[in-house]
C-alpha atoms as a PDB file:
ATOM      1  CA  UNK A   1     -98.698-155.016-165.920  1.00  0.00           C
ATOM      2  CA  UNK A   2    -101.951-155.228-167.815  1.00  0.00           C
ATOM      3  CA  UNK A   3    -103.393-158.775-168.798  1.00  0.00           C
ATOM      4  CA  UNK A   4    -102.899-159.790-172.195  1.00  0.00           C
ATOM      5  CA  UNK A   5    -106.474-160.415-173.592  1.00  0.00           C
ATOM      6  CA  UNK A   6    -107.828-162.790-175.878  1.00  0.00           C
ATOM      7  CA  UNK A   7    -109.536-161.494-179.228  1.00  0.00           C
ATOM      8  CA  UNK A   8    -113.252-162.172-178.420  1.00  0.00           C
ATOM      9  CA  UNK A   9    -114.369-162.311-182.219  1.00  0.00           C
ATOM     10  CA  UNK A  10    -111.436-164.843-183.032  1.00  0.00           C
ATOM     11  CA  UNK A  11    -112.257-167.439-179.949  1.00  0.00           C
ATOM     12  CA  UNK A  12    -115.784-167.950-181.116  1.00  0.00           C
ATOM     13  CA  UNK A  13    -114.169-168.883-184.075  1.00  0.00           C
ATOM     14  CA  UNK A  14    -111.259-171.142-183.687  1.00  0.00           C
ATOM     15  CA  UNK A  15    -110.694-173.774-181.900  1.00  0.00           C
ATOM     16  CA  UNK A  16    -107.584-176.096-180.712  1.00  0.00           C
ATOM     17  CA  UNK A  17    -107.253-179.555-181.853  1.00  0.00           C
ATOM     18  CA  UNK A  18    -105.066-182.254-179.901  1.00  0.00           C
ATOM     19  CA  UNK A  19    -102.153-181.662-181.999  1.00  0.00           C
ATOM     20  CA  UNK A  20    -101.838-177.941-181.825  1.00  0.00           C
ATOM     21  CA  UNK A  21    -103.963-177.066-185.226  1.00  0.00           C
ATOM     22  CA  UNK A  22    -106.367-174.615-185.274  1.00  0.00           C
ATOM     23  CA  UNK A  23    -109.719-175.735-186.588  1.00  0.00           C
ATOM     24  CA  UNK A  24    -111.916-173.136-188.297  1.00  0.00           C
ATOM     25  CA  UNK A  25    -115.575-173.397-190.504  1.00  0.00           C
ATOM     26  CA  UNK A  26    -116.068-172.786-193.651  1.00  0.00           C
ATOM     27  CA  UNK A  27    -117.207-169.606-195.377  1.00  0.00           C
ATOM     28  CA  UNK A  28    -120.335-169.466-197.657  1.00  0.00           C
ATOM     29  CA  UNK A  29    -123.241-171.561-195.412  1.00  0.00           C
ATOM     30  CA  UNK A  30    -125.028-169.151-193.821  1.00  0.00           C
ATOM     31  CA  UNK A  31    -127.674-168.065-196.250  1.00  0.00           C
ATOM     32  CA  UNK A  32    -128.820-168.278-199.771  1.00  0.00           C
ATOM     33  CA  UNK A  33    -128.548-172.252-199.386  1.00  0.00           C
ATOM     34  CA  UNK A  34    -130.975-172.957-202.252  1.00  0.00           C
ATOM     35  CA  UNK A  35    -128.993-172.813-204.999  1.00  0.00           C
ATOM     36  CA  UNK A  36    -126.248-174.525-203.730  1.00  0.00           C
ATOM     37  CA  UNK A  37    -125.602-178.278-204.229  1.00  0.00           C
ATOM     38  CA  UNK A  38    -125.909-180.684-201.371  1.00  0.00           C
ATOM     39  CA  UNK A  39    -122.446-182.358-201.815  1.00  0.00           C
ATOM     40  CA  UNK A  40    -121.517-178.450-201.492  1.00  0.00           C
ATOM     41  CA  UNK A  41    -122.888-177.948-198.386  1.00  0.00           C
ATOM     42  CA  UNK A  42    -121.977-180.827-196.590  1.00  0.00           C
ATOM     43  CA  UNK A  43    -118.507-180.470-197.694  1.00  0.00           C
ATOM     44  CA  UNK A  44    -119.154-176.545-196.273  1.00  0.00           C
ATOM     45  CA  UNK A  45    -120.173-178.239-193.164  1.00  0.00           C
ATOM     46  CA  UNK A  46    -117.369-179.784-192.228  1.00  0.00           C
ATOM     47  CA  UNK A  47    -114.324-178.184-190.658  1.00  0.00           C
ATOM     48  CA  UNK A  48    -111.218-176.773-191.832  1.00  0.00           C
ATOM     49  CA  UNK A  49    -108.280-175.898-190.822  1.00  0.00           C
ATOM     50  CA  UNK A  50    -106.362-172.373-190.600  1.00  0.00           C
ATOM     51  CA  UNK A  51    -103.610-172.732-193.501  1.00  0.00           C
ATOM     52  CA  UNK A  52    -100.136-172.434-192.154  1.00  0.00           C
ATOM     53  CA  UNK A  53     -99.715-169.025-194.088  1.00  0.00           C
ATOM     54  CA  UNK A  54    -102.296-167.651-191.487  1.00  0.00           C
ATOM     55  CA  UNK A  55    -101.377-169.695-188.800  1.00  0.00           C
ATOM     56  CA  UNK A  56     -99.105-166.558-186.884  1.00  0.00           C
ATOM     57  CA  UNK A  57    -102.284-164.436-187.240  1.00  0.00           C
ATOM     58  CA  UNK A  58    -104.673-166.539-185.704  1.00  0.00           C
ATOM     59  CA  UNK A  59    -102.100-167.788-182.841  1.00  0.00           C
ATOM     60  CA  UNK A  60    -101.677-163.538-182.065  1.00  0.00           C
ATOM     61  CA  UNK A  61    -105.260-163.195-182.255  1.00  0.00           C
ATOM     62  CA  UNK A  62    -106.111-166.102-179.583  1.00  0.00           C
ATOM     63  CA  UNK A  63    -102.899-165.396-177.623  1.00  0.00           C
ATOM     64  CA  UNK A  64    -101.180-168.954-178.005  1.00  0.00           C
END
């Protein structure tokens, strides 16, 4: 039976929390930073988390 791998792109990008959410970064902080507000981009900076419509998705993806 082969081993069921993990999608590499997807675990860079999501992580666990203690209760069994999946954290994820914003979009839209990369580049082109100048002509966005600060407020904007520390709100940007914070993270998120994967909205439960998703949720399945991600949890194939990373094999939970």
């Amino acid at each position: 039976m082969p081993s069921v791998k993990t999608n590499s792109g997807a675990k860079k990008r999501f992580k666990l929390t203690g209760s069994g959410k999946i954290k994820r970064k914003h979009a839209f902080k990369n580049h082109i930073l100048t002509k966005k507000e600060t407020k904007r981009k520390r709100g940007l900076a914070k993270f998120g988390l994967v909205s439960d419509a998703d949720m399945p998705r991600v949890k194939f993806l990373l094999k939970i």
